[in-house]
Protein backbone atom coordinates (compact mmCIF):
# COMPACT_ATOMS: atom_id res chain seq x y z
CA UNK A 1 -1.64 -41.92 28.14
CA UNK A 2 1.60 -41.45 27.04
CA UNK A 3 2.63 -38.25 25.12
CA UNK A 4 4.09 -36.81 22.24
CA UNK A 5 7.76 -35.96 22.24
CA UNK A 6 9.47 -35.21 18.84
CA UNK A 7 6.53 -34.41 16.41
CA UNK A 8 5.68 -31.30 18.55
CA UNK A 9 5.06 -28.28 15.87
CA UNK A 10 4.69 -24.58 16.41
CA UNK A 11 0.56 -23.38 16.80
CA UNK A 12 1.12 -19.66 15.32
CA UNK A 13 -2.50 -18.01 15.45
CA UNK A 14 -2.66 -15.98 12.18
CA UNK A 15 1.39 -14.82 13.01
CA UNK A 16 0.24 -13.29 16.33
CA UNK A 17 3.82 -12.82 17.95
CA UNK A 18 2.37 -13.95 21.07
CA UNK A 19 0.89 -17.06 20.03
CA UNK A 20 4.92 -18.07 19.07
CA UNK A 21 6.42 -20.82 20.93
CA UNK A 22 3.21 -22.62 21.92
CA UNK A 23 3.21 -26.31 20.13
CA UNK A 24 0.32 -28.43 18.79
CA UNK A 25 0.69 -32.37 18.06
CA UNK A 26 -2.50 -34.43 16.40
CA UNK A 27 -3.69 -37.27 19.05
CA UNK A 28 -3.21 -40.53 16.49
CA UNK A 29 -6.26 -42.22 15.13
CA UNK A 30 -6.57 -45.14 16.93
CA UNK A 31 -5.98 -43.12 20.40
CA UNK A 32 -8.11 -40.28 19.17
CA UNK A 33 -11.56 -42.36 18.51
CA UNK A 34 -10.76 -44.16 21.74
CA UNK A 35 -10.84 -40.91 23.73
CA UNK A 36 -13.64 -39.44 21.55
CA UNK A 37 -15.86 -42.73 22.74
CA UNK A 38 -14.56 -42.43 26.59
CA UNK A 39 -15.36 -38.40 26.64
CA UNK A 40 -19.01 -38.73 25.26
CA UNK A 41 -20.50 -38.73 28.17
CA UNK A 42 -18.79 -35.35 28.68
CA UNK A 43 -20.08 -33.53 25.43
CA UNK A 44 -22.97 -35.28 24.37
CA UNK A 45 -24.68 -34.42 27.69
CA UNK A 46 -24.90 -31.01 26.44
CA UNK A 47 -26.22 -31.74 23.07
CA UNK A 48 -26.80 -35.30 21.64
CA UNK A 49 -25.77 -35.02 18.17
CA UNK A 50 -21.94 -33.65 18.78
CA UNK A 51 -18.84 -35.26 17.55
CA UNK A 52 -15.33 -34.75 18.70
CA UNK A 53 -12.97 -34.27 15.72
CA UNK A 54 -9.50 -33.25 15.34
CA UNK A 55 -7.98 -34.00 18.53
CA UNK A 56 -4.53 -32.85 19.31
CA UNK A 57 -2.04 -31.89 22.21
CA UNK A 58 -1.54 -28.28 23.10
CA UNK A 59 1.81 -27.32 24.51
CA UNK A 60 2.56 -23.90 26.45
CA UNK A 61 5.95 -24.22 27.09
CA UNK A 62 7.23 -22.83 30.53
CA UNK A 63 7.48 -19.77 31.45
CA UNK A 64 5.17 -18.13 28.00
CA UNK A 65 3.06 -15.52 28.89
CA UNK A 66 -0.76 -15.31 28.57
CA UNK A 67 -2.08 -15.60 25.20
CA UNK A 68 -4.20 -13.45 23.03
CA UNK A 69 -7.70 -13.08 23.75
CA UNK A 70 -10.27 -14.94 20.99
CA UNK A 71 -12.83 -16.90 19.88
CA UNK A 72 -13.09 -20.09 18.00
CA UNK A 73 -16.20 -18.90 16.14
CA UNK A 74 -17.90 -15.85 15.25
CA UNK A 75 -21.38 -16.02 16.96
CA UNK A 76 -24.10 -17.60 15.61
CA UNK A 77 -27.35 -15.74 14.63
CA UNK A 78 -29.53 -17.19 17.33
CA UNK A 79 -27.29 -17.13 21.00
CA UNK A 80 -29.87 -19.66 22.41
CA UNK A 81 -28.93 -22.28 19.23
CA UNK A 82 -26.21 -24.26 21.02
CA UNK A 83 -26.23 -26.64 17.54
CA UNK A 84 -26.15 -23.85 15.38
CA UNK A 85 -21.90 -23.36 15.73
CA UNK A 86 -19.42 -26.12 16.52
CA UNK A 87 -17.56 -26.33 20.24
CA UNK A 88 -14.49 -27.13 21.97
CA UNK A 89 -13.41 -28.95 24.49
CA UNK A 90 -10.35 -29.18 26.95
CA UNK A 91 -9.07 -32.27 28.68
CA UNK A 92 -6.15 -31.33 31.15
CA UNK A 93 -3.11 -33.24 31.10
CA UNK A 94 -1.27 -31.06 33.89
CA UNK A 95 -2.33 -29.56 36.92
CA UNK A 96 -2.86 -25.84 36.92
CA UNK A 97 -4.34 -25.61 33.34
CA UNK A 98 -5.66 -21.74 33.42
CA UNK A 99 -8.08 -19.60 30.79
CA UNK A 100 -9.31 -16.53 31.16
CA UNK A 101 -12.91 -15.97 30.16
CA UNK A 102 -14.87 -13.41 28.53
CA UNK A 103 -18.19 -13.99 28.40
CA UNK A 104 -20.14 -15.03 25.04
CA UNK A 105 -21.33 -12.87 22.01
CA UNK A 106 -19.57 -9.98 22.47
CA UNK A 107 -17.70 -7.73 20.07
CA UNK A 108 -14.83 -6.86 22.49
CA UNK A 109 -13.56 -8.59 25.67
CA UNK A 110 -14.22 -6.23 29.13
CA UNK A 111 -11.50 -6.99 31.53
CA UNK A 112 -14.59 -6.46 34.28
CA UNK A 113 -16.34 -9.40 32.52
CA UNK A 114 -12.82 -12.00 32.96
CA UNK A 115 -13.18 -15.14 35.06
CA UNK A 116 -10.34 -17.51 35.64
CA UNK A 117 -11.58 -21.09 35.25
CA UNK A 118 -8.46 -23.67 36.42
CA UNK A 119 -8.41 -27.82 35.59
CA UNK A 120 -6.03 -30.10 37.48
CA UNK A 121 -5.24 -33.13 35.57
CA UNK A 122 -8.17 -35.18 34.00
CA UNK A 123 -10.48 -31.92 34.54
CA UNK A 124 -12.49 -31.40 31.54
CA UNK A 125 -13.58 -28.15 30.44
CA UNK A 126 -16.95 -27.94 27.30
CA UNK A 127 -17.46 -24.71 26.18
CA UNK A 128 -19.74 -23.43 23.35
CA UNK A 129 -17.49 -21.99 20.25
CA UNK A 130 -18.00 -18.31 20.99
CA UNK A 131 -16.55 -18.20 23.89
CA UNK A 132 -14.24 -15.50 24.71
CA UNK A 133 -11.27 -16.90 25.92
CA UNK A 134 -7.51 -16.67 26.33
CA UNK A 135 -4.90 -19.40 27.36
CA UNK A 136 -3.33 -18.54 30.89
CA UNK A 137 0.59 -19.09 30.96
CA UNK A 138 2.72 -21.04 33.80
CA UNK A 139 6.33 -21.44 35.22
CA UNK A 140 6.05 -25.35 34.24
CA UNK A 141 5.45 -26.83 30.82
CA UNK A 142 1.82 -27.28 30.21
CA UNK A 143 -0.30 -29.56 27.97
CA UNK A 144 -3.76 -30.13 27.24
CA UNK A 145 -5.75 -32.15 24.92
CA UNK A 146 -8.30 -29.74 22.54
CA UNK A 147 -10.66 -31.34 20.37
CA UNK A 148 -13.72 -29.30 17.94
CA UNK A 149 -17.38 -30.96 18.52
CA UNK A 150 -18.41 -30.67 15.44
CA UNK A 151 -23.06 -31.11 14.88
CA UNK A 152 -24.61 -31.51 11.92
CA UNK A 153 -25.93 -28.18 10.90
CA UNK A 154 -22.41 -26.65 11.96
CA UNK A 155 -19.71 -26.07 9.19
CA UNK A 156 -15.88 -25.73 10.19
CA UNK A 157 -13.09 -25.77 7.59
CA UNK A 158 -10.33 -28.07 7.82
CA UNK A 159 -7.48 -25.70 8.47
CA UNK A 160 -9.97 -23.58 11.18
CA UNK A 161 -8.10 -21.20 12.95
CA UNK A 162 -9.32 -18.95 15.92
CA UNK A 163 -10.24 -15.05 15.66
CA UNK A 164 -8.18 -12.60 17.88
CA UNK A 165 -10.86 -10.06 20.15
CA UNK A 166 -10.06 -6.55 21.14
CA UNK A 167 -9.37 -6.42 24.89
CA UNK A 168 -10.13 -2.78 26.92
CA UNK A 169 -9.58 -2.71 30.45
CA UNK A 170 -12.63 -1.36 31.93
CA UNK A 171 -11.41 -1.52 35.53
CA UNK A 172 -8.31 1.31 35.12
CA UNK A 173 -8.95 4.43 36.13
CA UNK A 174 -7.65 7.68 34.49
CA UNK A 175 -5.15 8.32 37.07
CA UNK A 176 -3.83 4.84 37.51
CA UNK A 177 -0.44 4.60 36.68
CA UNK A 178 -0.31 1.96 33.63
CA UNK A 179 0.73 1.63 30.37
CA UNK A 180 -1.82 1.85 27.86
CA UNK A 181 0.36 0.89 25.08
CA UNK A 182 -1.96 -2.27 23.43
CA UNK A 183 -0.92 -5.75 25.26
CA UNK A 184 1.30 -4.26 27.07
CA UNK A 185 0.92 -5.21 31.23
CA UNK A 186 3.51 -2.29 32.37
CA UNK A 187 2.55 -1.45 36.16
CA UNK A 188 4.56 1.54 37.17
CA UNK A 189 4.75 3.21 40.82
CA UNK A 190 3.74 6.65 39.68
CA UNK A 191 3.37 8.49 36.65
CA UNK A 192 6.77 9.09 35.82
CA UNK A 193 7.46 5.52 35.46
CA UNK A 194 5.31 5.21 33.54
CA UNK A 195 6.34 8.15 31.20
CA UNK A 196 10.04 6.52 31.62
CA UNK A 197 8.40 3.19 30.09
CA UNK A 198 6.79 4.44 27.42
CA UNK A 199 10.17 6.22 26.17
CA UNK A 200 12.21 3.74 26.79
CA UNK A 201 10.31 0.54 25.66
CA UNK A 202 7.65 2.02 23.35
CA UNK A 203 9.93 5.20 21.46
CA UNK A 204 7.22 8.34 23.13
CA UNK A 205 8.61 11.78 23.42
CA UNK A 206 6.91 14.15 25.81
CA UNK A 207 7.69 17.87 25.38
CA UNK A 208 6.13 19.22 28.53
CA UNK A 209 7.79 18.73 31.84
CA UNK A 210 6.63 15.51 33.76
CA UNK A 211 4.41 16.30 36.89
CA UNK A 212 6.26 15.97 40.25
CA UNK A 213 5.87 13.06 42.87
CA UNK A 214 5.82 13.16 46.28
């Protein structure tokens, strides 16, 4: 299937700085029914009545870090109604396509609770809309083919955009030496570095004397 190459635009979710840089390109009609019909037996397994709309290439240019953590969808009322919110789906293009996952129907994402789940090319990935999830970046380019499966007693407005979920890393301790600055992945080697980091990258003043290292 041959690919996009100049009608690429930029996918900004809700001007999350992050999200910058990663491109989006609608799959044309013709191509897009065609693959809807060939990936039916994907989706439809799960429940009958789905349809896949809005198909579109997703772009993560090389060498993009890993995206914000959301959802499609906020959850739906009953967690055991599958029809009751609209899906996704993920056909890889590329090897290597990575997502962290969450977990469903929570109000915050527990980095104990993250699972990597990797395609290789023509992997496809179905996944109920609440999902928490967040794109995984790469050295190479990346793209993938996202489509919404839409069911009948679902609603989804045209211009749908995902929600971002709070992220708090459960695993740290209180003497591990990281910066807890929000989104920010400093390591350091000790607690001075990180102290360093913080006032050099993040503008924090400390008054009282750092603690000596060994």
């Amino acid at each position: 299937m041959a690919r996009p190459v100049d009608i690429w635009f930029t996918d900004i979710l809700d001007n999350i700085v992050e999200d910058q840089g990663r491109l989006q390109s609608p799959v044309p009609d013709q191509e897009a029914r065609t693959m809807a019909r060939m990936l039916q037996r994907f989706y439809k397994t799960f429940v009958p009545d789905l349809e896949a709309n809005d198909l579109r290439w997703v772009k993560i240019p090389a060498g993009m870090g890993d995206l914000p953590v959301r959802r499609e969808f906020r959850r739906g009322d009953d967690p055991l109604d599958v029809a009751a919110i609209p899906g996704g789906m993920v056909v890889a293009v590329d090897d290597d396509t990575c997502f962290y996952v969450y977990r469903w129907n929570h109000n915050v994402a527990l980095r104990s609770n993250r699972k990597e789940i990797r395609l290789n090319k023509g992997n496809v990935f179905v996944y109920r809309g609440d999902l928490i999830f967040a794109p995984v970046g790469n050295d190479t380019n990346n793209v993938c083919i996202h489509t919404y499966l839409d069911t009948p007693t679902s609603d989804r407005l045209e211009n749908h955009q995902p929600t971002i979920v709070p992220t708090v890393n459960d695993t740290a301790r209180m003497d591990d030496p990281f910066c807890f600055v929000w989104n920010c992945t400093f390591w350091g080697t000790g607690t001075v570095a990180v102290r360093h980091h913080l006032n050099r990258f993040h503008g924090f003043r400390f008054h009282d004397a750092p603690p000596t290292e060994a």
